[in-house]
N, C-alpha and C. Protein backbone atom coordinates (compact mmCIF):
# COMPACT_ATOMS: atom_id res chain seq x y z
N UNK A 1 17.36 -17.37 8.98
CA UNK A 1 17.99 -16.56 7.95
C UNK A 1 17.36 -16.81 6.59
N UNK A 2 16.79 -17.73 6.35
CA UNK A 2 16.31 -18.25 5.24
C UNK A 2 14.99 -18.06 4.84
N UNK A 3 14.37 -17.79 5.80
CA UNK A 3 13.05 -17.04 5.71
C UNK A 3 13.27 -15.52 5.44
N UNK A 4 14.03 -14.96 6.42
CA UNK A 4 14.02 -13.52 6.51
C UNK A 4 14.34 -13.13 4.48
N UNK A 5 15.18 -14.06 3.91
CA UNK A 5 15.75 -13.91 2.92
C UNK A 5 14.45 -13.80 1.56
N UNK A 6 13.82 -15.03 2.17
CA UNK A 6 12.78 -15.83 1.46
C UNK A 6 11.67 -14.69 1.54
N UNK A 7 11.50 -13.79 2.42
CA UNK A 7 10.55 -12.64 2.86
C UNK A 7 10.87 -12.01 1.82
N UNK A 8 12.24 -11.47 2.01
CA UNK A 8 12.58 -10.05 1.43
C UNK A 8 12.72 -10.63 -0.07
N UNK A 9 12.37 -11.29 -0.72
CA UNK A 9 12.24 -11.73 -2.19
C UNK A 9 11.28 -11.86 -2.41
N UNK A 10 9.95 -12.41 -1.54
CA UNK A 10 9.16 -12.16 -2.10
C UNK A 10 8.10 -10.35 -1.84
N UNK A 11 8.67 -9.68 -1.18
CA UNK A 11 7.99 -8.13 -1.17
C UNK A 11 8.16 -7.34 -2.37
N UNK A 12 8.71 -7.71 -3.43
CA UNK A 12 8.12 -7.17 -4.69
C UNK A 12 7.21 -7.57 -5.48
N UNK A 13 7.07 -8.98 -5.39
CA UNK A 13 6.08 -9.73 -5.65
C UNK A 13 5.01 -9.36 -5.62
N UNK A 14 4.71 -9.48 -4.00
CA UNK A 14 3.19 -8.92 -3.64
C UNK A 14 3.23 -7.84 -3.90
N UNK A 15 4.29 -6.55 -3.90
CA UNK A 15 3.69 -5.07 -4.19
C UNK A 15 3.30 -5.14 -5.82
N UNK A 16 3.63 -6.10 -6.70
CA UNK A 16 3.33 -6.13 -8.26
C UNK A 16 1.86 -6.90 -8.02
N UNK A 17 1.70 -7.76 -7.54
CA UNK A 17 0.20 -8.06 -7.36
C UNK A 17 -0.99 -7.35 -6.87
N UNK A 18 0.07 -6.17 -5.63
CA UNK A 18 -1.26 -5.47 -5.52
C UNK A 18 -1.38 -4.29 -5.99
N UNK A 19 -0.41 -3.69 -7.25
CA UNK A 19 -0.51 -2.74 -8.29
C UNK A 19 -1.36 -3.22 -9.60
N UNK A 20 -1.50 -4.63 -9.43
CA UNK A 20 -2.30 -5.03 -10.28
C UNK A 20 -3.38 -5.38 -10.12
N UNK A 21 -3.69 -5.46 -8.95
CA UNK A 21 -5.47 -5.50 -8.72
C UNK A 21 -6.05 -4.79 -8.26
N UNK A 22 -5.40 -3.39 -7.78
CA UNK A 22 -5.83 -1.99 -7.62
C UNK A 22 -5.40 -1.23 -9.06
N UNK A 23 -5.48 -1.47 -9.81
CA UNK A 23 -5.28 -0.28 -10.97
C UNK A 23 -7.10 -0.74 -11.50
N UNK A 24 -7.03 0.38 -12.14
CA UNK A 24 -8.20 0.87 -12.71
C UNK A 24 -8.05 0.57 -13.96
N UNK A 25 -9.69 0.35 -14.70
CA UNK A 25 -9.37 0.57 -16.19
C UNK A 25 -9.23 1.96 -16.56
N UNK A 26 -9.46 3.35 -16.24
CA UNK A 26 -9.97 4.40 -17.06
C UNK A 26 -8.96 5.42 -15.64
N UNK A 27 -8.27 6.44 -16.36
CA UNK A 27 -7.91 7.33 -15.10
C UNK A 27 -8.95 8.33 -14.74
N UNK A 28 -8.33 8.82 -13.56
CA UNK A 28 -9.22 9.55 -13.01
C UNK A 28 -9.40 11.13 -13.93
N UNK A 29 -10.91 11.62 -13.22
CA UNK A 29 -11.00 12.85 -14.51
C UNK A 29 -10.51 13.92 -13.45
N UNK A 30 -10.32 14.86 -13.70
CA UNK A 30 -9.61 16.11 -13.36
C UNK A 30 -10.71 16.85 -12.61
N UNK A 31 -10.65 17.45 -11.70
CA UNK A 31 -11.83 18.42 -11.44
C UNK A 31 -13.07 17.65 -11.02
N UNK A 32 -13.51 16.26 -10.97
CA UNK A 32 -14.36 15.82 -10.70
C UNK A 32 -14.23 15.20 -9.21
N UNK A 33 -15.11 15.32 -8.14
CA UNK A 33 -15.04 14.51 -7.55
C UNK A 33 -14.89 13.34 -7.37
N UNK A 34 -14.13 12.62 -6.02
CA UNK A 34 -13.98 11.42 -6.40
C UNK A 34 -13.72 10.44 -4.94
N UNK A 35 -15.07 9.71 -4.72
CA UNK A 35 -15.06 9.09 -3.02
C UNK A 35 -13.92 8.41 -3.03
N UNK A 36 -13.50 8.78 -1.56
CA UNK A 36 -12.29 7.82 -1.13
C UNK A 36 -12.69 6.08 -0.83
N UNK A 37 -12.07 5.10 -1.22
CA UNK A 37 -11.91 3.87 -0.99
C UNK A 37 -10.96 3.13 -1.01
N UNK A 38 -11.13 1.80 -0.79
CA UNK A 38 -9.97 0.71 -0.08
C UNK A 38 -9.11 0.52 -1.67
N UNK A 39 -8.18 -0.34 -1.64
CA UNK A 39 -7.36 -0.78 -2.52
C UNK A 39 -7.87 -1.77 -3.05
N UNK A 40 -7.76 -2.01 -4.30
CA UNK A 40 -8.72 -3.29 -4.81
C UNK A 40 -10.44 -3.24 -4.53
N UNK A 41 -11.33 -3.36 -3.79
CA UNK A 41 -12.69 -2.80 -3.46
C UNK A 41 -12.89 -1.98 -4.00
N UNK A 42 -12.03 -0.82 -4.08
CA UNK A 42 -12.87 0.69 -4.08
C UNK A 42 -13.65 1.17 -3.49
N UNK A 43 -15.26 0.93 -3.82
CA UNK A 43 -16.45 1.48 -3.08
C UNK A 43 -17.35 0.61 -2.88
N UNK A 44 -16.97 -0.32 -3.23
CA UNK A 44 -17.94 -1.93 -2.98
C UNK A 44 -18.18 -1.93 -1.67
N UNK A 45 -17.15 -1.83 -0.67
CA UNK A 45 -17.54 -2.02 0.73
C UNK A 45 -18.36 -0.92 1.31
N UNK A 46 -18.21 0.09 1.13
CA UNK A 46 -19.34 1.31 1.10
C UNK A 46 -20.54 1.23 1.36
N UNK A 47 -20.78 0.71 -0.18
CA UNK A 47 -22.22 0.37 -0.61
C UNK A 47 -23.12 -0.48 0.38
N UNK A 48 -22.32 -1.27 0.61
CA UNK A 48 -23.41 -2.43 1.52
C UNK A 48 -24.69 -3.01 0.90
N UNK A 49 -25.57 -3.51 1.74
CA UNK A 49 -26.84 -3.71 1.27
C UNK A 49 -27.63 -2.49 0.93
N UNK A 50 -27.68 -1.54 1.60
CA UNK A 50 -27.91 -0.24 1.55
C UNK A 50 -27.15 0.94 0.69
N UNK A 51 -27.16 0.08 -0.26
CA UNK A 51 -26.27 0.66 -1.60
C UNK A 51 -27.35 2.12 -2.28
N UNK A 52 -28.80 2.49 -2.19
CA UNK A 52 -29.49 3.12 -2.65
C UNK A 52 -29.34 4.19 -1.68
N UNK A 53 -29.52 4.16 -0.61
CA UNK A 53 -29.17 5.16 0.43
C UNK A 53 -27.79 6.14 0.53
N UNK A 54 -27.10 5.02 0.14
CA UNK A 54 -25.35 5.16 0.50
C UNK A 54 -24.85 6.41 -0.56
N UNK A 55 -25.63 5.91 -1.76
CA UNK A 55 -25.72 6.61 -2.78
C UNK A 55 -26.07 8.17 -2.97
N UNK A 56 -27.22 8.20 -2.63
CA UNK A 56 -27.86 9.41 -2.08
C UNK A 56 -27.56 10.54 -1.07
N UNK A 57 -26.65 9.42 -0.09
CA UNK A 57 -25.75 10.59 0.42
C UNK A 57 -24.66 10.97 -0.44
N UNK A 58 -24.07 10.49 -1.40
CA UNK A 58 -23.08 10.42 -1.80
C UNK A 58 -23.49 11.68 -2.45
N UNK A 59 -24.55 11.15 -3.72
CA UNK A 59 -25.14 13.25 -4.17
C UNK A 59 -25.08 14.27 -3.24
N UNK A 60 -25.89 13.59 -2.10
CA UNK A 60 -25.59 15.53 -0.87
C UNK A 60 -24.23 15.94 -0.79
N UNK A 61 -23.18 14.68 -0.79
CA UNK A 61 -22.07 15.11 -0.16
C UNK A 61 -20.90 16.20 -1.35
N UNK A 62 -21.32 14.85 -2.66
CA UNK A 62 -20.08 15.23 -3.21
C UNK A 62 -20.64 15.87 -5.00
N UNK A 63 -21.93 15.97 -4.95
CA UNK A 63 -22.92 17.02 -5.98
C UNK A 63 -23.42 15.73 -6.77
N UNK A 64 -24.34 16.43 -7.82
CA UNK A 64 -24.81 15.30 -9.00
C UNK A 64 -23.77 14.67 -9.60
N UNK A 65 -22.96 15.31 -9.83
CA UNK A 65 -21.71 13.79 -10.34
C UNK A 65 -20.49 13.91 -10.04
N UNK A 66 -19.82 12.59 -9.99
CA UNK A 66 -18.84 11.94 -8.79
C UNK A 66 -18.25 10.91 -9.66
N UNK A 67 -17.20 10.45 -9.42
CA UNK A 67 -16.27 8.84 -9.47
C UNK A 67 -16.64 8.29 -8.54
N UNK A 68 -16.79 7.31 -8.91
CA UNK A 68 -16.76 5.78 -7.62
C UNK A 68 -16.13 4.79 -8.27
N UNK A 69 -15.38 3.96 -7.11
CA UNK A 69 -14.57 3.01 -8.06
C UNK A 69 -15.39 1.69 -7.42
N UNK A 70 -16.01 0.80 -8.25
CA UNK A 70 -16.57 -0.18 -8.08
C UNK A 70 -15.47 -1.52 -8.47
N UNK A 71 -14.69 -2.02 -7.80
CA UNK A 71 -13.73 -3.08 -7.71
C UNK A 71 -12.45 -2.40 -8.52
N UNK A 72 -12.02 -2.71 -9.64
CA UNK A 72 -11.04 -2.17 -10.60
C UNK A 72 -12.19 -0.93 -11.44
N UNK A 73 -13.23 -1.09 -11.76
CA UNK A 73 -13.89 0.13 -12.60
C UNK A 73 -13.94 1.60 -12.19
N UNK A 74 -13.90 2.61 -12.68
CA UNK A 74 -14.40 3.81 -12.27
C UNK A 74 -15.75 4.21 -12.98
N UNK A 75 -16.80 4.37 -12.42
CA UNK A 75 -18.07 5.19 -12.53
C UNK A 75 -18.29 6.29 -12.43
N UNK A 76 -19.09 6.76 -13.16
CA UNK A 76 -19.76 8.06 -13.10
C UNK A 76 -21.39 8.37 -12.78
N UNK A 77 -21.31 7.46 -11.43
CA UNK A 77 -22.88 7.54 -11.00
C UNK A 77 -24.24 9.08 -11.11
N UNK A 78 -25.34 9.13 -11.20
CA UNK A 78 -25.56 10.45 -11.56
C UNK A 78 -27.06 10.29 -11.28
N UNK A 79 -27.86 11.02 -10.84
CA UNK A 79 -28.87 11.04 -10.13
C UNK A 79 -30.05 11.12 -11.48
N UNK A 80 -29.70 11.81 -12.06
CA UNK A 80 -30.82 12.34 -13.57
C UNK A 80 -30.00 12.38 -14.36
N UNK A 81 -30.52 12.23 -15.55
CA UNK A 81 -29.67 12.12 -17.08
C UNK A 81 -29.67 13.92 -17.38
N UNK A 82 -30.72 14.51 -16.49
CA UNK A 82 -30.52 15.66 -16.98
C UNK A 82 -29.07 16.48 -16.33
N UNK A 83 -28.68 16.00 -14.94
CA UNK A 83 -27.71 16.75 -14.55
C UNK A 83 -26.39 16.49 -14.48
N UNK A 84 -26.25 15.04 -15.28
CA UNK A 84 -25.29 14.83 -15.81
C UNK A 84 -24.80 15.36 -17.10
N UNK A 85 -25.67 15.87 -17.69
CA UNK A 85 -25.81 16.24 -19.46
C UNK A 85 -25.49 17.82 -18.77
N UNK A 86 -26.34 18.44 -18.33
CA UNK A 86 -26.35 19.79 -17.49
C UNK A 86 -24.60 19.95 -17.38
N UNK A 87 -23.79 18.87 -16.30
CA UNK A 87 -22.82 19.24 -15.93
C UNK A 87 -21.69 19.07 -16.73
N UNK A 88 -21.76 18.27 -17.91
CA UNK A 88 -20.86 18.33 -19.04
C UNK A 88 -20.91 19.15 -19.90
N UNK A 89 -22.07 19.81 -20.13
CA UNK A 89 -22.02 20.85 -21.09
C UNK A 89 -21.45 22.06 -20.20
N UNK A 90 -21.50 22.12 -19.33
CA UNK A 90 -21.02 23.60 -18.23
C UNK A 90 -19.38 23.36 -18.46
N UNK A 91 -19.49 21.87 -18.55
CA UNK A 91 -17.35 21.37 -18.39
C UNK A 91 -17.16 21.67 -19.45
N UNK A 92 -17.94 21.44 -20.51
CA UNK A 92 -17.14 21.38 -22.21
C UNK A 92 -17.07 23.12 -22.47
N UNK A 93 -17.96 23.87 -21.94
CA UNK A 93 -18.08 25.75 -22.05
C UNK A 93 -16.65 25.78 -21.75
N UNK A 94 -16.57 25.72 -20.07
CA UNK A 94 -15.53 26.49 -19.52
C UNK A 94 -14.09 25.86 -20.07
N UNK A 95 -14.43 24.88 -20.75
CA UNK A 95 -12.93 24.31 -21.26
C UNK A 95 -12.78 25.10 -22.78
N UNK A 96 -13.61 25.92 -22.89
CA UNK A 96 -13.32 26.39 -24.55
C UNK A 96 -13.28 27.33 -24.56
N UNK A 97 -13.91 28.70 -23.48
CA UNK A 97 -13.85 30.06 -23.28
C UNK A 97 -12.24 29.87 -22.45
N UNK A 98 -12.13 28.95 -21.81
CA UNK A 98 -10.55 29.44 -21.40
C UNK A 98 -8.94 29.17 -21.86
């Protein structure tokens, strides 16, 4: 009985510990893609050694720019400086004509 008790006191605990090492610094952006990953990790486990590859699919899959969450961080990985610049100026248009 004293365990079961001792359990159920501490399950808020751990759910506050692991709201705190899965939160992010920066929220997510709207409209942008964004790879699915683990809690806490993010996309670390993904990556592997073969983090350059992993990557590269990641452009075929999910376009020139994407979120990835690298442990608690969110990234904005991007293949060329040009099509990242390219795809913010297309975001900043359509956010002002509408």
């Amino acid at each position: 009985m004293a365990v079961f008790v001792l359990l159920i006191a501490a399950l808020p605990l751990l759910y506050f510990v692991f709201r705190m090492l899965s939160a992010t610094d920066v929220p997510k952006i709207k409209n942008l893609p964004e790879i699915p990953g683990v809690p806490v990790f993010g996309n670390l486990l993904q990556l592997g050694s073969e983090h350059a590859r992993v990557a590269a699919s990641w452009v075929k899959k999910y376009g020139p720019v994407f979120q990835a969450r690298l442990g608690n961080r969110v990234h904005l990985p991007s293949p060329s400086s040009s099509s990242s610049s390219s795809y913010w100026l297309e975001k900043s248009w359509r956010s002002q004509s509408s």
